[in-house]
N, C-alpha and C. Protein backbone atom coordinates (compact mmCIF):
# COMPACT_ATOMS: atom_id res chain seq x y z
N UNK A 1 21.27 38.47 11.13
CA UNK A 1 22.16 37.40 11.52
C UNK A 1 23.45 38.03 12.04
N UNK A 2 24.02 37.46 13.01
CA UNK A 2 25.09 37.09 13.63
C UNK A 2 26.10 36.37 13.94
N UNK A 3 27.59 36.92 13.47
CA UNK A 3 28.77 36.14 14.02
C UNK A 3 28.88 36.37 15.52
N UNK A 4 28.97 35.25 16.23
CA UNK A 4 29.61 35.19 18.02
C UNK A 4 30.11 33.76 17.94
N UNK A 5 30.68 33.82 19.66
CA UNK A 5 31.03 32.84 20.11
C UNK A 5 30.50 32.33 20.83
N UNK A 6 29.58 31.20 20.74
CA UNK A 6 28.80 30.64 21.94
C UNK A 6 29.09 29.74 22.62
N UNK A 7 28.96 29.59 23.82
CA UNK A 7 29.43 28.46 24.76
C UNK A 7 28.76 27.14 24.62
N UNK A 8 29.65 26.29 23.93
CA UNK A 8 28.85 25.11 23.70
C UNK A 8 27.88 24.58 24.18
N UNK A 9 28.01 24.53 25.78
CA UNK A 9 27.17 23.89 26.83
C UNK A 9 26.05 24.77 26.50
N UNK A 10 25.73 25.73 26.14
CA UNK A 10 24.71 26.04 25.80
C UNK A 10 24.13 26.27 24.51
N UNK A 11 24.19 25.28 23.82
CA UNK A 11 23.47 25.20 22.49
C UNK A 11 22.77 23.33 22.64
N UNK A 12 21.61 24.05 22.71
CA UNK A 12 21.31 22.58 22.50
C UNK A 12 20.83 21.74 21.36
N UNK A 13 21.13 20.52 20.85
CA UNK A 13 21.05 20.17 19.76
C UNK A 13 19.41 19.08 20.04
N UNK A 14 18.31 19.68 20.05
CA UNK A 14 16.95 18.88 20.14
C UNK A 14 17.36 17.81 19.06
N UNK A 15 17.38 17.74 17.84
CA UNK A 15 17.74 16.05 16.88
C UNK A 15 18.73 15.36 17.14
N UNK A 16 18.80 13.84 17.13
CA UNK A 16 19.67 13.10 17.61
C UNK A 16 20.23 13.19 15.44
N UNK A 17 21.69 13.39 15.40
CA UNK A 17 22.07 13.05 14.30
C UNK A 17 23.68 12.35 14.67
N UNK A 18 23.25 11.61 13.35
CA UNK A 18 24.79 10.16 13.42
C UNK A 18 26.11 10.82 13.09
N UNK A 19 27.01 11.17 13.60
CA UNK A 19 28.04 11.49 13.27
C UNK A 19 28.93 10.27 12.23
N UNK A 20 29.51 11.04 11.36
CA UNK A 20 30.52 9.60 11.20
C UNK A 20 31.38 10.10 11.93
N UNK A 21 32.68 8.55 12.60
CA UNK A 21 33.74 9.09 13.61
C UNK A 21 35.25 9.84 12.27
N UNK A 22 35.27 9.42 11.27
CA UNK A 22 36.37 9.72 10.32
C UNK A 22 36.09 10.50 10.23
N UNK A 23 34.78 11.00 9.62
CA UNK A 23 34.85 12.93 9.44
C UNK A 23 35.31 13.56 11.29
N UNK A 24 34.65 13.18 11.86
CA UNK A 24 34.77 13.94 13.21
C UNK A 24 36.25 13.95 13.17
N UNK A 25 36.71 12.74 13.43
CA UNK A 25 38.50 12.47 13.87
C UNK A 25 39.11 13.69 12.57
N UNK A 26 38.78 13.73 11.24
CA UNK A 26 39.49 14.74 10.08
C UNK A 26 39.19 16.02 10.76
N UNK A 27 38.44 16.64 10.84
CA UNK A 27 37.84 17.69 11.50
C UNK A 27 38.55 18.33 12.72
N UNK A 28 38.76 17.14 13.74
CA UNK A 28 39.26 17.58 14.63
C UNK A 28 40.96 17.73 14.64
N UNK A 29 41.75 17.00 13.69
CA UNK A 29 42.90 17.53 13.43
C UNK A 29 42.96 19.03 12.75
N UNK A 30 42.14 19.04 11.55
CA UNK A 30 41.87 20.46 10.59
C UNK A 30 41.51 21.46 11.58
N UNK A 31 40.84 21.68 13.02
CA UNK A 31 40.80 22.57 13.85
C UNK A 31 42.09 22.54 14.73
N UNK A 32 42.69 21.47 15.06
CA UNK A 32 43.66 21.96 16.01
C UNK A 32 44.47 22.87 15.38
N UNK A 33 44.95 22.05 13.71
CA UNK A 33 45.85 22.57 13.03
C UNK A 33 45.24 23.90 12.59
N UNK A 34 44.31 24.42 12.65
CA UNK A 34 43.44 26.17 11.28
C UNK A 34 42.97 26.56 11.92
N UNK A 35 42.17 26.06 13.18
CA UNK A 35 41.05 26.61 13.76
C UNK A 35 39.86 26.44 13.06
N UNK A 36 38.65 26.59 13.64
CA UNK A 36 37.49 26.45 12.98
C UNK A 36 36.94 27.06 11.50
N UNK A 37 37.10 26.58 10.19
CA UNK A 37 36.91 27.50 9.06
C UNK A 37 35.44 28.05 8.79
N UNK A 38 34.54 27.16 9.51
CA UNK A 38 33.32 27.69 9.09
C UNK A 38 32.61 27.45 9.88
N UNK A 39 31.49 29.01 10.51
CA UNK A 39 30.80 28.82 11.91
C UNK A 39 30.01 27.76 11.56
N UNK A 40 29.10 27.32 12.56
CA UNK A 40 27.71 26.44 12.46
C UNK A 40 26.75 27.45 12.56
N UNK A 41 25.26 26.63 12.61
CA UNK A 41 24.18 27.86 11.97
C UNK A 41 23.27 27.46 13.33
N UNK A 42 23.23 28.43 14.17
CA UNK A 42 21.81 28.17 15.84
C UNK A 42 20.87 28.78 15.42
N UNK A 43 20.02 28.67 15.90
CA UNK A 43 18.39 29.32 15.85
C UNK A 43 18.32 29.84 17.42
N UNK A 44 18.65 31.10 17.51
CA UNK A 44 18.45 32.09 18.74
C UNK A 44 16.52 31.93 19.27
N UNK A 45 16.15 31.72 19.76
CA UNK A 45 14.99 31.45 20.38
C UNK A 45 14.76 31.86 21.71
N UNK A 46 14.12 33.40 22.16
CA UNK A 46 13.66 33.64 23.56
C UNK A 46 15.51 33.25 24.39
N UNK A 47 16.34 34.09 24.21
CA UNK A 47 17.52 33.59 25.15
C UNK A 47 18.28 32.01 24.80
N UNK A 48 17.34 31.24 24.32
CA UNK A 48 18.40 30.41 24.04
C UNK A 48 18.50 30.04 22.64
N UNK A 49 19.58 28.60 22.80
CA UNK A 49 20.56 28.60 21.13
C UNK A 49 20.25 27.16 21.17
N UNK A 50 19.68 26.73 19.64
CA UNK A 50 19.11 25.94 18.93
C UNK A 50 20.19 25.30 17.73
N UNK A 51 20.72 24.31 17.71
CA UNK A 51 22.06 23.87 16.91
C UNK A 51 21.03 22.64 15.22
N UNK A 52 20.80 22.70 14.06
CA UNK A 52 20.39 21.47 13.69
C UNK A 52 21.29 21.64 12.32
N UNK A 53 21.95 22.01 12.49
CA UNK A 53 23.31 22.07 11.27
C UNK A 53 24.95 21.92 12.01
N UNK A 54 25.68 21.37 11.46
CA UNK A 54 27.11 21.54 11.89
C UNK A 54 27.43 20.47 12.57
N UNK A 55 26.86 19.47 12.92
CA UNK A 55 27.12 18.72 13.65
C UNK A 55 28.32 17.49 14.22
N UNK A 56 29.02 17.74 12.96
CA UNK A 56 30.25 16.86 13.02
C UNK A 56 31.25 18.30 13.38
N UNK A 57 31.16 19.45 12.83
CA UNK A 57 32.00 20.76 13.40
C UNK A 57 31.72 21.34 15.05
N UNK A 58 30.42 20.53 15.26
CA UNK A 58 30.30 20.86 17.01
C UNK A 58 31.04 20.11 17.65
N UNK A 59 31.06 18.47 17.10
CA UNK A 59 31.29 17.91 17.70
C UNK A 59 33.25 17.53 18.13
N UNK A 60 33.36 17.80 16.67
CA UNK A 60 35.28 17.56 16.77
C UNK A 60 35.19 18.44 18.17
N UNK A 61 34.58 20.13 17.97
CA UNK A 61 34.86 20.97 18.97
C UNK A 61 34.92 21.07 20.62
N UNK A 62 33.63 20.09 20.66
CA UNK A 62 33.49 19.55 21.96
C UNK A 62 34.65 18.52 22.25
N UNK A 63 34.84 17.83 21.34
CA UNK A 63 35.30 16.79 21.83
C UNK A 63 37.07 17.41 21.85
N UNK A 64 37.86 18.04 21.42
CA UNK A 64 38.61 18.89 22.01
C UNK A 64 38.72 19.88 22.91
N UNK A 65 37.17 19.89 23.50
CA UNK A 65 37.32 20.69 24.79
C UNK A 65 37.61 22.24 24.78
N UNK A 66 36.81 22.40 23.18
CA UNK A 66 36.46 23.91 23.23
C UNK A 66 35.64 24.55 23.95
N UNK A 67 35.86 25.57 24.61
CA UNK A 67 34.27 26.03 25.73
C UNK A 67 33.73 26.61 24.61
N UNK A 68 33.77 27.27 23.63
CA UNK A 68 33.09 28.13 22.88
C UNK A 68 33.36 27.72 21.32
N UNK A 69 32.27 27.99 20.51
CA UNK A 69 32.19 27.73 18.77
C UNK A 69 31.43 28.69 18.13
N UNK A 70 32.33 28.98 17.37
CA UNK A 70 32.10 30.16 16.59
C UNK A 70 30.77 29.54 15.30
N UNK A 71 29.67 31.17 15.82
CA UNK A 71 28.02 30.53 15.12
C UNK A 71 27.70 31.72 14.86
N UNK A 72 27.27 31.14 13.31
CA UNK A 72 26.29 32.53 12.73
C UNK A 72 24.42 31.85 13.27
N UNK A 73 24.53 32.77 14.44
CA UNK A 73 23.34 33.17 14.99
C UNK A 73 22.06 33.77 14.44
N UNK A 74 21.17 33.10 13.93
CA UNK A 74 19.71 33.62 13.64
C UNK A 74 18.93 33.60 14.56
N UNK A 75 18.35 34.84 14.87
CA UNK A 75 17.08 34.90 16.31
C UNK A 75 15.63 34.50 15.67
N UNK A 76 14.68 34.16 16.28
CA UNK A 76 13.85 33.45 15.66
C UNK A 76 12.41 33.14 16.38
N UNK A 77 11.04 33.11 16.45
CA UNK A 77 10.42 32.99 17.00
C UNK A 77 9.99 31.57 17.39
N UNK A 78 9.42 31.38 18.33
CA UNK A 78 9.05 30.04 18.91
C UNK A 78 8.26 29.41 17.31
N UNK A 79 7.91 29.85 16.93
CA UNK A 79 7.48 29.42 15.99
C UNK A 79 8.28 28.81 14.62
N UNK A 80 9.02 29.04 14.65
CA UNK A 80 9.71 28.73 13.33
C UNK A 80 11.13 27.39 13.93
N UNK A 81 11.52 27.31 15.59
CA UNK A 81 11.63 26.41 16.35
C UNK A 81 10.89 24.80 15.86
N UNK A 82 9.54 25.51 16.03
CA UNK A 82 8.57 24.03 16.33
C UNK A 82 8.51 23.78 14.41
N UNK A 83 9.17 24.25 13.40
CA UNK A 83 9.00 24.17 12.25
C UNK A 83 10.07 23.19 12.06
N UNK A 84 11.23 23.79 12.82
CA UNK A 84 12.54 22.77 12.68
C UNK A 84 12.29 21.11 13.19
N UNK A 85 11.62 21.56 14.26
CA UNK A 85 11.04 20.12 15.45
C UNK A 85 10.14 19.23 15.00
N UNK A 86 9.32 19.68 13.54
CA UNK A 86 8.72 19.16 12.79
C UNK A 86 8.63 17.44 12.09
């Protein structure tokens, strides 16, 4: 595993999950004000990045118009992908 910075636009999140907007809106003050305290978790797959954790911490991020979010990166085979997709 791996700490980086990945470019949001490229992590794609395959599950649709519900954000609440109060955590997001808390979140996104606690980053303007600290910065991000804790990466999110991708599933590295063949070149690309797989997001199914963090999702209210992606999202404050995006939605402040971060290009990049700091992710502890696991590489992973197509296989263990279609486990998550399950």
């Amino acid at each position: 595993m791996r700490i980086a910075d990945i470019p949001i636009d490229q992590i794609h999140r395959p599950l649709y999950r519900q954000t609440d907007p109060e955590k997001v809106a808390t979140l996104m003050a606690s980053i303007q004000e600290q910065g991000l305290q804790d990466p999110i978790d991708v599933l590295e797959v063949e070149g690309r990045y797989y997001g199914f954790s963090g999702c209210h911490r992606y999202e404050a991020c995006r939605r402040l118009g971060h290009q990049t979010i700091c992710c502890r990166v696991r590489r992973a085979p197509r296989s263990v992908l279609h486990l998550h997709l399950a």
